[in-house]
N, C-alpha and C. Protein backbone atom coordinates (compact mmCIF):
# COMPACT_ATOMS: atom_id res chain seq x y z
N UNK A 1 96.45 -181.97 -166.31
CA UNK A 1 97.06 -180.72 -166.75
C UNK A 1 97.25 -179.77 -165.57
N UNK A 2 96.28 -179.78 -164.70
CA UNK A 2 96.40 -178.66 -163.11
C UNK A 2 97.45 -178.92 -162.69
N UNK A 3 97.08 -180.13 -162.33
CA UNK A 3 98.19 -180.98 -161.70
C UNK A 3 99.87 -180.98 -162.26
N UNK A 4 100.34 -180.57 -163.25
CA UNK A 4 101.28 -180.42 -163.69
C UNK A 4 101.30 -178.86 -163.65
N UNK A 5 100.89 -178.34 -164.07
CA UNK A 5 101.34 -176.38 -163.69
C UNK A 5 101.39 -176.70 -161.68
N UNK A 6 100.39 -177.28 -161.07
CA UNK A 6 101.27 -176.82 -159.75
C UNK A 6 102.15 -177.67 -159.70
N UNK A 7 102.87 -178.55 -160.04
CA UNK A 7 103.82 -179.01 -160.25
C UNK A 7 105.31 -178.42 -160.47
N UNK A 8 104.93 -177.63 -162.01
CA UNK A 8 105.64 -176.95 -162.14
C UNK A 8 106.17 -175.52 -161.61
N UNK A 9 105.04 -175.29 -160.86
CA UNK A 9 104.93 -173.48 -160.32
C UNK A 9 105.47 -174.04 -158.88
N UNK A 10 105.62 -175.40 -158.23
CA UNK A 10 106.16 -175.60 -157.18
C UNK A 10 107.69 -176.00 -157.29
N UNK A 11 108.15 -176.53 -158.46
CA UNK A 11 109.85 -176.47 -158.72
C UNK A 11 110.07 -175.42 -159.08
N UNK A 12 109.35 -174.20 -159.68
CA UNK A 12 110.04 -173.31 -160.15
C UNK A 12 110.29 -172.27 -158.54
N UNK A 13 109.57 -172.62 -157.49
CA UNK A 13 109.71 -171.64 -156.44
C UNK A 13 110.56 -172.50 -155.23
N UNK A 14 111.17 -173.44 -155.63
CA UNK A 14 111.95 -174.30 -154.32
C UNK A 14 113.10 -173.74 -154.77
N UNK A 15 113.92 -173.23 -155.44
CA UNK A 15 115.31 -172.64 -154.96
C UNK A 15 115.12 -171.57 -154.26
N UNK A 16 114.22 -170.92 -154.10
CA UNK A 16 113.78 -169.35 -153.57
C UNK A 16 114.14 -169.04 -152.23
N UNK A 17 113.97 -170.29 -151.61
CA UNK A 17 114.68 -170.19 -149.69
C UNK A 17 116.03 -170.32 -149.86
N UNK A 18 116.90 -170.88 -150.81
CA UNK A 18 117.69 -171.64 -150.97
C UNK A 18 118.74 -170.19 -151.55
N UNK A 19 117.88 -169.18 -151.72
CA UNK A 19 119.01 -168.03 -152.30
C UNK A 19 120.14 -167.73 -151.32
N UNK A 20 121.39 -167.65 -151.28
CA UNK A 20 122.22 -166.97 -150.01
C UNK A 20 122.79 -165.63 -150.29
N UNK A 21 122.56 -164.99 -151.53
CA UNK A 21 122.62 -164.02 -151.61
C UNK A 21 121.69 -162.83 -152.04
N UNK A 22 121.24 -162.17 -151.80
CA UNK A 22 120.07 -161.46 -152.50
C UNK A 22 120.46 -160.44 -153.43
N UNK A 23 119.74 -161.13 -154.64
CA UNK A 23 119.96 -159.75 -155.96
C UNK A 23 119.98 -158.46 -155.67
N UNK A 24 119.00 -158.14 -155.20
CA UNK A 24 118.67 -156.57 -154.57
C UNK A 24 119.06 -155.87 -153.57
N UNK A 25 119.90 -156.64 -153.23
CA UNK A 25 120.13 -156.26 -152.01
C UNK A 25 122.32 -155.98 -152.15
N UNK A 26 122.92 -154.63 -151.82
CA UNK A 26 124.09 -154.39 -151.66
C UNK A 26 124.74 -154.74 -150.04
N UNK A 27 125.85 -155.31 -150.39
CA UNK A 27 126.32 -155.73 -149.20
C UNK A 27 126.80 -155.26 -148.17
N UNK A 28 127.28 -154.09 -148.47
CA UNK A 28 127.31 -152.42 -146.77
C UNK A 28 127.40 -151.65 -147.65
N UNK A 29 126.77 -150.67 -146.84
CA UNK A 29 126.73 -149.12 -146.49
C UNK A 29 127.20 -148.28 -145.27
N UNK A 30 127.71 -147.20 -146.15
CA UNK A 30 128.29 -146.70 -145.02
C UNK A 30 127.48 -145.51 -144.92
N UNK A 31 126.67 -145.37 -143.77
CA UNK A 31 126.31 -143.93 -143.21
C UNK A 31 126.90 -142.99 -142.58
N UNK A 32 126.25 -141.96 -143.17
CA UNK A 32 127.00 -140.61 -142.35
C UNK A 32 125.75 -140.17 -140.98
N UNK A 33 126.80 -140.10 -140.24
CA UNK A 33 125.76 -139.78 -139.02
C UNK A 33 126.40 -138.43 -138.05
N UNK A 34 127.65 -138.33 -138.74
CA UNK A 34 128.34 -137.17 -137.70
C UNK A 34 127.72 -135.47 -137.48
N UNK A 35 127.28 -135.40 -138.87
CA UNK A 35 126.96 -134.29 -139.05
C UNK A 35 126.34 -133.92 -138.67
N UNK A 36 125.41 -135.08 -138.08
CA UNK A 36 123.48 -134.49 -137.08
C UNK A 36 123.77 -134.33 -135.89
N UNK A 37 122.91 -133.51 -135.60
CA UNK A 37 122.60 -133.46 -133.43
C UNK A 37 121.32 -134.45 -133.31
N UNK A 38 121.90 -135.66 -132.82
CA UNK A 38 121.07 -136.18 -132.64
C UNK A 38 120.35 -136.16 -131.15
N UNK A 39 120.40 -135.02 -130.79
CA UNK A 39 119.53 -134.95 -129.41
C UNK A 39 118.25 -133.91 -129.98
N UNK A 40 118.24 -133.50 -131.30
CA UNK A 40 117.04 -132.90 -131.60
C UNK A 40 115.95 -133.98 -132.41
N UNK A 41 114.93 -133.31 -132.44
CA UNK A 41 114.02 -134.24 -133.03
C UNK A 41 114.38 -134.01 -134.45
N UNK A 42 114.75 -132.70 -134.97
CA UNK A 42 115.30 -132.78 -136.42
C UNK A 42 116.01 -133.68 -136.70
N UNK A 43 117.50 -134.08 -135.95
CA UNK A 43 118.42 -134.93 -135.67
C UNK A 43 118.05 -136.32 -136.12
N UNK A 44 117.69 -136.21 -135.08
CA UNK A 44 116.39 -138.13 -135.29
C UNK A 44 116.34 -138.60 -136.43
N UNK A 45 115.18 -137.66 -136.86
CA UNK A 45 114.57 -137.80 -138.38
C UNK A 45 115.48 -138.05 -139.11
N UNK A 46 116.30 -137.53 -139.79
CA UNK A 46 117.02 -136.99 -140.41
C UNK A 46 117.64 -138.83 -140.27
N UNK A 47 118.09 -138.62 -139.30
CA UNK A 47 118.92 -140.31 -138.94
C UNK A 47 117.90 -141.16 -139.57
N UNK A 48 116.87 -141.75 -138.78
CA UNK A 48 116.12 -142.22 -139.16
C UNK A 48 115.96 -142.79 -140.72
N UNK A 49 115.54 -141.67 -141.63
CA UNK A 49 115.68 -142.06 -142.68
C UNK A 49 117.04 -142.24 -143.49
N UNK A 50 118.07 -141.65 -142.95
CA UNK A 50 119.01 -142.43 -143.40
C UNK A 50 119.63 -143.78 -143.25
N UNK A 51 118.90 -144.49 -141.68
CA UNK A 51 119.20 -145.38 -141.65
C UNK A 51 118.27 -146.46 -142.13
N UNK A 52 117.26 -146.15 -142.99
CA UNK A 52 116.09 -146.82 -143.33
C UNK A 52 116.28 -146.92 -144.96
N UNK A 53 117.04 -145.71 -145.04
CA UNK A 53 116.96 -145.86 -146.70
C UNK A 53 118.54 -147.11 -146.96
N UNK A 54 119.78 -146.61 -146.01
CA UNK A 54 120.78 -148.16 -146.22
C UNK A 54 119.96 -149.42 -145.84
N UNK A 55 119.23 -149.65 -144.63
CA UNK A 55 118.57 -151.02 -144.87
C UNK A 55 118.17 -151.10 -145.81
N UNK A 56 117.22 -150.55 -146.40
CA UNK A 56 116.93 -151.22 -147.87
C UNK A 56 117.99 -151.39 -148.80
N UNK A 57 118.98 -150.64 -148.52
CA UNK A 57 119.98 -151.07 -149.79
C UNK A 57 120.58 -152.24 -149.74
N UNK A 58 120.56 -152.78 -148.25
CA UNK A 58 121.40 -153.79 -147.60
C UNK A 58 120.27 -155.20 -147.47
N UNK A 59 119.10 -154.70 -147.42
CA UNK A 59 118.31 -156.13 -147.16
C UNK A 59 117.55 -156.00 -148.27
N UNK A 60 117.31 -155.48 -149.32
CA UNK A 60 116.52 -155.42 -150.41
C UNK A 60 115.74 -154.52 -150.31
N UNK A 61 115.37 -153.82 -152.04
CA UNK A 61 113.75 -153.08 -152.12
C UNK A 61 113.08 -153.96 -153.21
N UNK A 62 111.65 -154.16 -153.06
CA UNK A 62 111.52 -154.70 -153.76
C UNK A 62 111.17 -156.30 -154.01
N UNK A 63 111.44 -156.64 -152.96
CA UNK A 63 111.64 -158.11 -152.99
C UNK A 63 109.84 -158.81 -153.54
N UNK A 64 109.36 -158.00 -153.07
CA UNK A 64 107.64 -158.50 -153.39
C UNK A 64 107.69 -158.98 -154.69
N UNK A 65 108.42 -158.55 -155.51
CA UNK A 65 108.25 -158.98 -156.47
C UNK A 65 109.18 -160.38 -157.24
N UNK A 66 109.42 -160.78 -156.52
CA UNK A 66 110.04 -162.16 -156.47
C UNK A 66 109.05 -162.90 -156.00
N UNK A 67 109.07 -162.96 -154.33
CA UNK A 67 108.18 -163.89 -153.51
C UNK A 67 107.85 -162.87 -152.22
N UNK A 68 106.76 -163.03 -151.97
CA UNK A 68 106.19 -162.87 -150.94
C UNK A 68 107.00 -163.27 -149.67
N UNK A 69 107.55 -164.97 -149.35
CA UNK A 69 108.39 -164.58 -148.51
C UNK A 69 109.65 -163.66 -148.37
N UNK A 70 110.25 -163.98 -149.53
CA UNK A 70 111.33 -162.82 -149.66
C UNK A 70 111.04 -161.36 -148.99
N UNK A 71 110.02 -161.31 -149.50
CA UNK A 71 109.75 -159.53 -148.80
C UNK A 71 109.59 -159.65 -147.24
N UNK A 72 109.13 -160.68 -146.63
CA UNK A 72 109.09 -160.79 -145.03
C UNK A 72 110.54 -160.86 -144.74
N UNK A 73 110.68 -161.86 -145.35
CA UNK A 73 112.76 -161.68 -144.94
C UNK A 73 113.39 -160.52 -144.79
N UNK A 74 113.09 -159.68 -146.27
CA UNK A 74 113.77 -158.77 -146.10
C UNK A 74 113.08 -157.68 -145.27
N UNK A 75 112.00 -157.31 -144.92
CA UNK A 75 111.85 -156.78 -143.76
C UNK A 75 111.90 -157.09 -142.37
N UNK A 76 112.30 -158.33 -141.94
CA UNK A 76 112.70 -158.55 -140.92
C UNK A 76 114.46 -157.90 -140.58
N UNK A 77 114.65 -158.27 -141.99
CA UNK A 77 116.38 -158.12 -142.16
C UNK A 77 116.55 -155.91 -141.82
N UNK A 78 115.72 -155.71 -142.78
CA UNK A 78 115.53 -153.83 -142.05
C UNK A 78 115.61 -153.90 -140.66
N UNK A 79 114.47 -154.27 -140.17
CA UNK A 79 114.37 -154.20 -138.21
C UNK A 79 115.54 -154.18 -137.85
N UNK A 80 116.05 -155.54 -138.09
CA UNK A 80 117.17 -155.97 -137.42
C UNK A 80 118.65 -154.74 -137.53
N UNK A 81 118.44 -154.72 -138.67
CA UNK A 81 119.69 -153.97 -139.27
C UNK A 81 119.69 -153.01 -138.43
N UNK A 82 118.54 -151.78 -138.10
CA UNK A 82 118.13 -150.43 -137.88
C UNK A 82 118.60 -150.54 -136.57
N UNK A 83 118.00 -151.53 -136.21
CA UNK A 83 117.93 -151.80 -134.39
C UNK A 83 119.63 -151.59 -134.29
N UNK A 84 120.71 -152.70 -135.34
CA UNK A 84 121.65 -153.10 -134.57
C UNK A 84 122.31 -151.51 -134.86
N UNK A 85 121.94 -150.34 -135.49
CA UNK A 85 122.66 -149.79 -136.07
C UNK A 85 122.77 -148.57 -135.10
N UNK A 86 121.40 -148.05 -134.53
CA UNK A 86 120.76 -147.90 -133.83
C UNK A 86 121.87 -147.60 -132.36
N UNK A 87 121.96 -149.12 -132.51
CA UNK A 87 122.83 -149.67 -130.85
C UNK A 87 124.29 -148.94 -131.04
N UNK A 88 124.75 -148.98 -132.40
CA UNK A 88 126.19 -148.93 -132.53
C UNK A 88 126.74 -147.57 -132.37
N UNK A 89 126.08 -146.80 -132.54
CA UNK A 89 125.89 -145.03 -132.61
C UNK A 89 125.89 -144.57 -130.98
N UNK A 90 127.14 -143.98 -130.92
CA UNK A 90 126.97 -143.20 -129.80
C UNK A 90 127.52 -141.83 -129.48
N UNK A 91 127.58 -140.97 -128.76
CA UNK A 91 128.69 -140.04 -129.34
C UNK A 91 129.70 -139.48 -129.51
N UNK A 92 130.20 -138.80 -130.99
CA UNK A 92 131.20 -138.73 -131.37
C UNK A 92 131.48 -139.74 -132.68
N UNK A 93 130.55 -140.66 -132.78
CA UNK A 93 129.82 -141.53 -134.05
C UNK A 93 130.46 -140.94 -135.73
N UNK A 94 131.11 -141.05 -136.08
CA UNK A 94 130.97 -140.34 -137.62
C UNK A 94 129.94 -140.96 -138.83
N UNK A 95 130.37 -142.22 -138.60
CA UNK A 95 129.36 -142.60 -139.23
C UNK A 95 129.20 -144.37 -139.14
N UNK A 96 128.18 -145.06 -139.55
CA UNK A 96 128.40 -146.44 -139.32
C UNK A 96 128.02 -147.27 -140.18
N UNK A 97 128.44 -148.30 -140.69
CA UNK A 97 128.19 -149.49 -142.00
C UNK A 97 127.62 -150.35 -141.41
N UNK A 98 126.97 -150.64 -141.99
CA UNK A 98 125.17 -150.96 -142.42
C UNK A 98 125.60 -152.74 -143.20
N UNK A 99 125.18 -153.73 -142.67
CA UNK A 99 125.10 -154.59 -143.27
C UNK A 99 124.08 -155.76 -143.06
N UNK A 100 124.15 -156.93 -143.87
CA UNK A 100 122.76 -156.97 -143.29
C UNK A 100 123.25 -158.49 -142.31
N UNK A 101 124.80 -159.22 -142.59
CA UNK A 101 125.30 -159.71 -141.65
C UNK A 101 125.76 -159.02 -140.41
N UNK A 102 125.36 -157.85 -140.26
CA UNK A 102 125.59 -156.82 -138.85
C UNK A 102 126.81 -158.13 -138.33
């Protein structure tokens, strides 16, 4: 009987790598970034969480509650995103879309 629940609790979690799209996750965003001075530390911030709150829209919230890896994915997929977004901003910037195929 064990032996059949991990059985079964192990087919029910093998499509899970196999997702190519993520439920939770929207496919761009577009940020506004023109409006800040980003040479202040207000600036920053302000960026910052706006560019933290589109990663999550773009790589998932939430994912923990699927799978555990899922949620590493999708926080790897934030980093990445932030970083590339990060790079793309320079000035005169209005604003920049957020995806999580950057």
């Amino acid at each position: 009987m064990r032996l059949h629940l991990v059985l079964a609790f192990g087919l029910a979690l093998a499509p899970l790598p196999a997702l190519a799209h993520n439920p939770l996750a929207e496919d761009s965003v577009t940020t506004r970034v023109g409006d800040l001075d980003l040479s202040t530390p207000a600036g920053q911030r302000v960026f910052t969480a706006r560019l933290t709150r589109a990663a999550k829209a773009v790589c998932g919230n939430g994912a923990y509650r699927i799978h555990l890896s899922m949620q590493r994915k999708a926080n790897q997929c934030r980093a990445e995103v932030i970083a590339d977004a990060r790079a793309r901003v320079t000035p005169g910037t209005e604003a920049v879309v957020i995806s999580a195929a950057h």
